[in-house]
Structure formats: structure tokens, C-alpha cells
Protein backbone atom coordinates (compact mmCIF):
# COMPACT_ATOMS: atom_id res chain seq x y z
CA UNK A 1 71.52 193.65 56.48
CA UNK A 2 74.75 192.74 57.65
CA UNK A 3 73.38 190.31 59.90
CA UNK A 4 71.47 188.21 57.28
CA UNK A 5 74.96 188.45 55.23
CA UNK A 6 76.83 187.05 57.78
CA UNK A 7 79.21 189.82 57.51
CA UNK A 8 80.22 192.99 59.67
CA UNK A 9 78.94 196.08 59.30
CA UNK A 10 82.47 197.39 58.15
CA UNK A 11 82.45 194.77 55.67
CA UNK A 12 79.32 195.94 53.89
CA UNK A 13 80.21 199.76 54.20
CA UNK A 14 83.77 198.51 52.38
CA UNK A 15 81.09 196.63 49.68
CA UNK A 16 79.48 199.70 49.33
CA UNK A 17 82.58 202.01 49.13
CA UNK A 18 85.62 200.02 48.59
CA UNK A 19 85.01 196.88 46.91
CA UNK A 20 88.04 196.25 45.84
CA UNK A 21 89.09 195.68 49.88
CA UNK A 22 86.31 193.31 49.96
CA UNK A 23 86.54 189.60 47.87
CA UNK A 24 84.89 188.28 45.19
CA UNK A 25 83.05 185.77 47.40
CA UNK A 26 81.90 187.84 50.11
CA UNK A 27 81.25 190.75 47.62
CA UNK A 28 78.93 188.83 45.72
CA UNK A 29 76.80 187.56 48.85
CA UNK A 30 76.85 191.24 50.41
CA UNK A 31 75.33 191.97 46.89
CA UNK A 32 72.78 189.27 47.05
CA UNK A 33 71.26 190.09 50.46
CA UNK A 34 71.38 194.03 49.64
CA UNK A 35 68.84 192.82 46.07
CA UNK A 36 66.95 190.30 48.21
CA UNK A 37 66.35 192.67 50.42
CA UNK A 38 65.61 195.41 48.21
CA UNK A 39 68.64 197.51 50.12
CA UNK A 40 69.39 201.16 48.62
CA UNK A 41 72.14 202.78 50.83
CA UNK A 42 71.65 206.03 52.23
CA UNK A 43 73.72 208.35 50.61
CA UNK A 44 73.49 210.91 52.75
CA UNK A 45 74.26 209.10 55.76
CA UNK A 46 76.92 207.53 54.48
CA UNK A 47 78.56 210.90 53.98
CA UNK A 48 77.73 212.25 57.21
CA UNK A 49 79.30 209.51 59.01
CA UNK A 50 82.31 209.37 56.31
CA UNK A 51 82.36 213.03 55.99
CA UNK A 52 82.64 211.68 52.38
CA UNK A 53 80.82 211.84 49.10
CA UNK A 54 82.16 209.25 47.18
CA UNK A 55 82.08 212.15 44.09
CA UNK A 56 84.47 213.29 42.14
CA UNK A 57 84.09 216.01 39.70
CA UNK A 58 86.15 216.24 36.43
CA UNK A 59 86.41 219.13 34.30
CA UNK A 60 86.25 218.76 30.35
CA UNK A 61 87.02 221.53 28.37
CA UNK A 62 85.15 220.08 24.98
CA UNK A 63 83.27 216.69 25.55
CA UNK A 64 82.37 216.29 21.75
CA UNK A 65 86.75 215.91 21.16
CA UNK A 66 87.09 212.09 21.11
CA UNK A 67 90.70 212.76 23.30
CA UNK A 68 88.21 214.20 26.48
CA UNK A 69 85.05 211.61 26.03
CA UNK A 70 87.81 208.77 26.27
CA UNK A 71 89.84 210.68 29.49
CA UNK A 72 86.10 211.24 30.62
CA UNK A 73 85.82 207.10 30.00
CA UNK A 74 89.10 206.38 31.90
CA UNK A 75 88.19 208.37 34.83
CA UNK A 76 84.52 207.16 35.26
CA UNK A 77 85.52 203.58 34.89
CA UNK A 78 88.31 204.29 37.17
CA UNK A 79 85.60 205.64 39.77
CA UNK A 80 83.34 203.25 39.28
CA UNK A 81 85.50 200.51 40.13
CA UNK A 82 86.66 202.26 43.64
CA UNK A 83 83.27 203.10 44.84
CA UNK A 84 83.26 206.75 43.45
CA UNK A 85 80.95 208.35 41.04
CA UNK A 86 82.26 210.99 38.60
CA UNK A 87 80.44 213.95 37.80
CA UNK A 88 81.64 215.47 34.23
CA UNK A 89 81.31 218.80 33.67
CA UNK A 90 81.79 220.37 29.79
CA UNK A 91 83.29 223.84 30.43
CA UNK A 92 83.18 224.73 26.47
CA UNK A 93 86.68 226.44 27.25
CA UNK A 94 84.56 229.40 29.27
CA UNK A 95 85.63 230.74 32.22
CA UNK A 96 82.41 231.74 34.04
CA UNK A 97 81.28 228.39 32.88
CA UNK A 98 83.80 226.61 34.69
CA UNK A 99 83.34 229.08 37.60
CA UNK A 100 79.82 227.98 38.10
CA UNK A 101 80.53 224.12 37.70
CA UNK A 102 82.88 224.78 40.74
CA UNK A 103 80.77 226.20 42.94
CA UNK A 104 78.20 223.72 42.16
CA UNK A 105 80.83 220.66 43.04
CA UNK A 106 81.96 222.75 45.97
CA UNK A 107 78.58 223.02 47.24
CA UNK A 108 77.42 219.32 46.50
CA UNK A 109 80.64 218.28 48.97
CA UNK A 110 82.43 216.72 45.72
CA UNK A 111 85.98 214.58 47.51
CA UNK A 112 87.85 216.38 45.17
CA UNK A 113 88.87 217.54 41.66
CA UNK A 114 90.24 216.44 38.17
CA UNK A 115 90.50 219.04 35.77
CA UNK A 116 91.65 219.07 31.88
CA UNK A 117 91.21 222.60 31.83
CA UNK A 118 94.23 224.08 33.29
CA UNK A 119 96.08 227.18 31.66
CA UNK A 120 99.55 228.11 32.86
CA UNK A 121 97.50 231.19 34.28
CA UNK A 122 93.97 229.47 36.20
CA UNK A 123 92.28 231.60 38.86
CA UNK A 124 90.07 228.78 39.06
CA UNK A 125 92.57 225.86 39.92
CA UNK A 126 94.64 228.67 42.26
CA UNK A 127 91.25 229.10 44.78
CA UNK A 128 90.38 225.57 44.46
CA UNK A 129 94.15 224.60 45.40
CA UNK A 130 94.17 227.41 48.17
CA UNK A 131 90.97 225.29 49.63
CA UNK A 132 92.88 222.74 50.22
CA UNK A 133 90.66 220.57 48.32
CA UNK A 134 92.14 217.67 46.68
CA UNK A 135 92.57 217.80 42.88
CA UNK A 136 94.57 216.50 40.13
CA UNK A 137 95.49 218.17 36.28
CA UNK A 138 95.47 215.29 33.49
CA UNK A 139 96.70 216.22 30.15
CA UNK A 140 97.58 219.93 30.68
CA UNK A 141 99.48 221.81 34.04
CA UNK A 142 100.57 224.76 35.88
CA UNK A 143 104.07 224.86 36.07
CA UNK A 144 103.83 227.35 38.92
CA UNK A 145 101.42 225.15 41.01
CA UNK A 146 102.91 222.10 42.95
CA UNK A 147 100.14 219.43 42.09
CA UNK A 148 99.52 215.69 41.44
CA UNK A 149 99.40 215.59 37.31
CA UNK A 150 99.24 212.70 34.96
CA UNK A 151 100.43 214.18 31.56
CA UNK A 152 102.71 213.06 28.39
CA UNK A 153 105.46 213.60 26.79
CA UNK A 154 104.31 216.90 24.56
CA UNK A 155 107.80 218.01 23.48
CA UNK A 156 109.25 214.16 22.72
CA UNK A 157 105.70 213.88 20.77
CA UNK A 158 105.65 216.71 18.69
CA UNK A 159 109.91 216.23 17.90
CA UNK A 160 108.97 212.74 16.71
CA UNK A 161 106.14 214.49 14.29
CA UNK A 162 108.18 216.91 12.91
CA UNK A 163 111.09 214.65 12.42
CA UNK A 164 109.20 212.13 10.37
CA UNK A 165 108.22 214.83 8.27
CA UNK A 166 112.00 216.60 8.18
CA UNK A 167 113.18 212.26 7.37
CA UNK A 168 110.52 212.06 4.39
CA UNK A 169 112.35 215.56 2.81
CA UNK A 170 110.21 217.89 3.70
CA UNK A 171 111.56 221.43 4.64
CA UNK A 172 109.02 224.06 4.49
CA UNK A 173 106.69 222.40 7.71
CA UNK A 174 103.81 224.34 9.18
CA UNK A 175 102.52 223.99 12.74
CA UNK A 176 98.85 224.90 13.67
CA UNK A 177 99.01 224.41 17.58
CA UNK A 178 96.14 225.22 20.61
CA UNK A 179 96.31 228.89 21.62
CA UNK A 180 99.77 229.16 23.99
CA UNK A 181 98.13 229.91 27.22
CA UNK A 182 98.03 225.90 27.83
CA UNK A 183 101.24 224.11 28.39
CA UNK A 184 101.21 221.17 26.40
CA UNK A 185 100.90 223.81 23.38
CA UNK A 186 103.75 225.40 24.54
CA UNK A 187 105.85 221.91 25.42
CA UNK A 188 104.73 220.94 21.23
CA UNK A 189 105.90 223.90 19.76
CA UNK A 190 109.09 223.81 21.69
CA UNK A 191 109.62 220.10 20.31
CA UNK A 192 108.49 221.50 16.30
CA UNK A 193 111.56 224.08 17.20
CA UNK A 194 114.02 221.61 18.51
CA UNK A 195 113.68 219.16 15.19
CA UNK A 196 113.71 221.93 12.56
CA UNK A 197 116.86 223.54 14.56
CA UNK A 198 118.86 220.29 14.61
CA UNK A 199 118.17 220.03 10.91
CA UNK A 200 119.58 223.29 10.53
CA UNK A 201 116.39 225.27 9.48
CA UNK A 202 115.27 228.12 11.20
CA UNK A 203 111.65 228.51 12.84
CA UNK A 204 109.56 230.66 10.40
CA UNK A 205 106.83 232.75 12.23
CA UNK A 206 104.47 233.01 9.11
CA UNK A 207 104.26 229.45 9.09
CA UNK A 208 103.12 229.48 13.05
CA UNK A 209 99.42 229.44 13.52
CA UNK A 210 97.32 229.57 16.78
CA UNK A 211 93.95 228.10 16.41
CA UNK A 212 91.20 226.90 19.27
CA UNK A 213 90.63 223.17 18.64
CA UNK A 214 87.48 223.16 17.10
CA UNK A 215 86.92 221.62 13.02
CA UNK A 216 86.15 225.34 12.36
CA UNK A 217 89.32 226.45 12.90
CA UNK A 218 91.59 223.88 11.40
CA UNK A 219 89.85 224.75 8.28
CA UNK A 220 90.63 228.57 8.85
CA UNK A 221 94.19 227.39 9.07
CA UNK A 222 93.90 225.04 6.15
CA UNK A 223 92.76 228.27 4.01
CA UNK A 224 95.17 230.38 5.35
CA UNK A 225 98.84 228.38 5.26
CA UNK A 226 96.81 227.54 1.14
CA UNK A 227 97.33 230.97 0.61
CA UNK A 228 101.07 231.44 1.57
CA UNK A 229 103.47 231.44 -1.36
CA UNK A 230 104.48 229.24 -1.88
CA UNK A 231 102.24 226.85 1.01
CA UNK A 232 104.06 224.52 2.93
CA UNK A 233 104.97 220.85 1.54
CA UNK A 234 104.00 219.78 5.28
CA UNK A 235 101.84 220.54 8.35
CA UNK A 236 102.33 219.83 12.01
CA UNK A 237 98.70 219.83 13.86
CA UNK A 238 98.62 220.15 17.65
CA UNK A 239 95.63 217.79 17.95
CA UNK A 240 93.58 215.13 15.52
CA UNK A 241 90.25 217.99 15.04
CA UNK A 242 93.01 220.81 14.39
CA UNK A 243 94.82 218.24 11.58
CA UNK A 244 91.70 216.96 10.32
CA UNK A 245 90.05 220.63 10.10
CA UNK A 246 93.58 221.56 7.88
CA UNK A 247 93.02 218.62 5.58
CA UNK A 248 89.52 219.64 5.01
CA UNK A 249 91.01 223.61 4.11
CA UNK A 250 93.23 222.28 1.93
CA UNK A 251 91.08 220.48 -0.16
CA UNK A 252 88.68 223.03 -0.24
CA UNK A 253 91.68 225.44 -1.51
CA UNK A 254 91.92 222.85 -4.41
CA UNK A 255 95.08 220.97 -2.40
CA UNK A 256 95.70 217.48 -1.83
CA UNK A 257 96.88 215.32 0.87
CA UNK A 258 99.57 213.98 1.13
CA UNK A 259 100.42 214.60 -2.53
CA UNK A 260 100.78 217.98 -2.60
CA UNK A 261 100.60 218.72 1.52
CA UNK A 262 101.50 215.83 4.45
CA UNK A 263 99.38 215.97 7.59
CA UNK A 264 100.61 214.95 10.94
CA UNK A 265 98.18 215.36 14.20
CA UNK A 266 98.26 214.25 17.68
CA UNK A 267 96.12 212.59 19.63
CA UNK A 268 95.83 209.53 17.91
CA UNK A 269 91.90 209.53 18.91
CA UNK A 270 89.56 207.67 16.73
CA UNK A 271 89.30 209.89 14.09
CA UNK A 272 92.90 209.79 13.03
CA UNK A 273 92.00 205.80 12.26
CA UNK A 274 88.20 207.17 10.23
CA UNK A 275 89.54 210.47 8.35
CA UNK A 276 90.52 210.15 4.73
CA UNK A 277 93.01 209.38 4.58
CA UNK A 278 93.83 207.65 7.91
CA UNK A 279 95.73 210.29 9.62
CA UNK A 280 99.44 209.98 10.64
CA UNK A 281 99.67 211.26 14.52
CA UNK A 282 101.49 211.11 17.74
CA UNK A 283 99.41 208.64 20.34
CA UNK A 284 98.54 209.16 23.92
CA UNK A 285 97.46 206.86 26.04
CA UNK A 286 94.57 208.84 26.51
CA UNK A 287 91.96 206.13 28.01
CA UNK A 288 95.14 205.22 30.41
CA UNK A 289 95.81 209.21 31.00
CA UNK A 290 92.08 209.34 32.71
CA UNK A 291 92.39 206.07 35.18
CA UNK A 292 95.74 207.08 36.19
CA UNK A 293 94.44 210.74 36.83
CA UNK A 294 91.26 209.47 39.05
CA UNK A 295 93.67 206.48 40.92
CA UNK A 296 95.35 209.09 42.43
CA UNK A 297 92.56 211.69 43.23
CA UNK A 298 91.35 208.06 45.09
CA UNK A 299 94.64 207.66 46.46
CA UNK A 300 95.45 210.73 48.11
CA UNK A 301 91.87 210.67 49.32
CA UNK A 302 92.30 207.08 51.58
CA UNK A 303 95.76 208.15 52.36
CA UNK A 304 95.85 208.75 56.09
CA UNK A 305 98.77 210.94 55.79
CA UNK A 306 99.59 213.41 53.10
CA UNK A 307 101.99 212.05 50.32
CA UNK A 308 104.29 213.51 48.05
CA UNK A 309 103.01 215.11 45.31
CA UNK A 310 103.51 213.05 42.35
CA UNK A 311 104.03 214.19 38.21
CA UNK A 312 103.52 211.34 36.06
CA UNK A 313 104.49 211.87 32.53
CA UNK A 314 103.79 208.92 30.43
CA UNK A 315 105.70 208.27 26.52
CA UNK A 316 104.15 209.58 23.66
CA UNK A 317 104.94 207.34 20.02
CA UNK A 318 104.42 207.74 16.38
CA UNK A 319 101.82 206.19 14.64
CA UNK A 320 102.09 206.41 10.69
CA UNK A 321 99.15 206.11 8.32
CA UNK A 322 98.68 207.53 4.68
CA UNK A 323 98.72 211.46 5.21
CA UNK A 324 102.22 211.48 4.75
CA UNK A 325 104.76 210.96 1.95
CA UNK A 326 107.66 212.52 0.60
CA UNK A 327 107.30 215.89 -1.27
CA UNK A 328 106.73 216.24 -4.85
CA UNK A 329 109.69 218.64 -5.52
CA UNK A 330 113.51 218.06 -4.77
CA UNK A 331 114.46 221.45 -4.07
CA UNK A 332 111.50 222.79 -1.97
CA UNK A 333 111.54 226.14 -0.02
């Protein structure tokens, strides 16, 4: 094959499994011989003599949340363009299903590990770090654990949320964050507390909600904070399906939004753009978040010495649509 390409054999094993080493030119004739030839690459062999897979494995907590499917599509496009498929795994936020996915990876020789699953307590991640395998947490960490991350600003994100709403009037605001075993949860709640303490209002715990990020719940929440008196002029949502969930328990307790309750999320997935009414919400460069995550799985996996383990924490910013407003009353709790 190489031969009737003109080409060394490296060259067409970099074709194969770095073609971004490899030009445009001679990439595209390696690729013309290989379909005139009818040339399918042994797999197998290839990782024997590589002692490489060229698979990844990345692990989704909830593939049906738009913020996941487009880290899944960062990743896999990522891979793709390196040489390296990515196997996605939905854990449905269960333990013994995540357990399982592992061991399969482990046992299908997988070059190492993304996951979006991490809790700041993850037996999982801990015996998967103690392998030595390589890995790298996207969106959520382990403060504990020294690994490569790629993650955002929670705490500036969720301060610029709760400010907008404290700079419209509001001051009786709501937060409905993740459960607190998961950082980023943690990181937003600390930034709801800094902005209502520099405005010189203190942090109310019946106005603190912990929800799973599922529609289901953000209605639950919705109903709930309805049922307060008085409700809040103004909610906080950890994530787009937790604010869009609220908005849909609001309504359904005979509330309106933003008229009588403003909406903030974060995410800034594609629903915030489709709900009604277009949701205001802190973006992530979530599609970014999952090629930035898999570049350096792919790095530390070609480098011939071990690096530095790297944090990257990219900005979150505000994007405003038409769930917020000012509140109806002057003097409001």
C-alpha cells in the first residue's frame, strides 16, 4: 500500500493515526490508494504494535441535556480530527452505571478518559487516577485530585446572574442549583452569596433549593418557591433544564414570567434561545469546553514525557433575553 502511494510506511500509519502530521497533498493520495485498493486497516494490529487504541471514552452524566450532547460534539469532532474515536457513555447520574462503563473501557484498552461526571467525592475517578490511566474532568472537578481539567468560571458566572437581577431592583432572589456534591454547584452558589452580600442582603436558606437537573424537578421547584409568602420577585437557576423546569412551575402555579417572577439560567444551550420566553442565562463555551477537554487527553497521550498538569478555566458572560425585567413593586421583600 505504501509502495503504490509512493509514501513510507510511517507516512501512512501517521494518515491513519495522525493526519494532521501528514499534508493535505500526500493525505489525500494515501487516501486514494487505501479506496482504490479497497484498504481497511487492521485495528487490532495497529494497537498491538502501538500498544494503542486510538479510543477514548467520555463519560456523560445525561446525554438528552443539550450542554452534554454539544461537550459530547466537541470531543468527538475533536477525536475525529486526531485519529481517535470517542466512545460516549450516558451514566444517567448512577453510580454502578458508571462503574460498569469503566470496566468495559478498561477492558476494551480505551487510551484514556474524559469524564463530566465528577463529584468532589468519586471512587470512580480515584481508582481510575490510581491506574495511572490518563484522563481529563471537563465541566465539573475534584478539588482534592491533581488532574488536567477544562472548566469555567462558575462563581464569576453565577455573580454576573445574580447581579443583573440585584441591578434590575430585585431583592427577594431565589436560587435552584444541582445537588452540592458537584463543584461547579458549589462554585455558583458561592457567586449567588457574594452578589447578594455586597448588596447588603443576607443569604436566605428558604429561598435555597437543591434539585437534580432534570425538567421534573425545576417544576418541583417552580411549585415550591410559588408557594412561599410572599414568592420571590426573581430566580437564579443553576442550569437552562433547571430554569426552564421553574418557568414551567410557575405558570402552572398561575405566575408569570418575567412580570410577576424573572428567570435567569446557565448554560446558555439551545433551549435558552427556543423557551418562551427566550431565556436570560450565563454562556459557556460549551462546544469549545469538549475540544479543549479531548486536545489534551490527545496531548498528554503523544507526549513523550509527562507534562504538567494543566487547569484551564475559560470566562463565563451574560447573555440577556426577555425573562427578565424589573419587579412590579418598589418596596419588595
Amino acid at each position: 500500500m505504501a509502495k503504490a502511494a509512493g509514501v513510507s510506511i510511517a507516512t501512512v500509519s501517521r494518515v491513519l493515526n495522525n493526519p494532521n502530521m501528514v499534508s493535505e497533498k500526500t493525505r489525500r493520495r494515501v487516501e486514494a490508494v487505501m479506496k482504490e485498493l479497497n484498504y481497511s486497516p487492521n485495528i487490532v494490529a495497529a494497537a498491538l504494535s502501538s500498544k494503542r487504541t486510538y479510543s477514548i471514552g467520555l463519560l456523560l452524566p445525561d446525554i438528552t441535556n443539550p450542554f452534554f450532547a454539544e461537550i459530547a460534539r466537541g470531543a468527538e469532532d475533536e477525536g475525529n480530527r486526531h485519529g481517535f474515536n470517542v466512545i460516549i457513555c450516558n451514566t444517567d447520574n448512577q453510580l454502578e452505571k458508571e462503574k460498569n462503563y469503566v470496566s468495559l473501557l478498561l477492558q476494551k484498552q480505551v487510551d484514556g478518559l474524559i469524564f463530566a461526571t465528577a463529584e468532589t467525592d468519586h471512587q470512580v475517578i480515584r481508582e481510575v487516577h490510581a491506574k495511572n490511566l490518563p484522563l481529563v474532568l471537563i465541566a465539573r472537578e475534584m478539588r482534592d485530585l491533581v488532574l488536567d481539567a477544562v472548566l469555567v468560571d462558575n462563581r464569576k458566572g453565577a455573580y454576573l446572574a445574580t447581579r443583573h437581577l440585584l441591578d434590575l431592583g430585585h431583592r427577594y432572589i431565589a436560587m435552584v442549583s444541582e445537588p452540592l456534591t458537584i463543584t461547579s454547584s458549589i462554585e455558583r452558589l458561592e457567586g449567588y452569596q457574594q452578589a447578594l452580600e455586597e448588596a447588603g442582603l443576607a443569604v436566605q436558606e428558604k429561598l435555597l433549593f437543591q434539585a437534580p437537573s432534570t425538567l421534573a424537578w425545576g417544576i418541583e421547584a417552580g411549585h415550591r418557591l410559588m408557594e412561599l409568602s410572599p414568592p420571590p420577585t426573581a430566580v437564579f437557576a443553576g442550569n437552562d433544564v433547571l430554569a426552564i423546569g421553574v418557568i414551567k412551575g410557575i405558570r402552572e402555579k398561575g405566575g408569570k414570567v418575567p412580570e410577576d417572577v424573572s428567570v435567569v439560567g446557565f448554560d446558555n444551550t439551545i433551549l435558552a434561545e427556543v423557551s418562551d420566553p427566550p431565556l436570560t442565562t450565563v454562556a459557556q463555551p460549551i462546544y469549545e469546553m469538549g475540544i479543549l477537554a479531548t486536545r489534551k487527553l490527545i496531548n498528554r497521550l503523544q507526549s513523550k514525557t509527562s507534562s504538567r498538569v494543566e487547569r484551564t478555566i475559560l470566562q463565563a458572560e451574560l447573555v440577556v433575553r426577555k425573562s427578565t425585567q424589573p419587579p412590579k413593586c418598589n418596596n419588595c421583600p
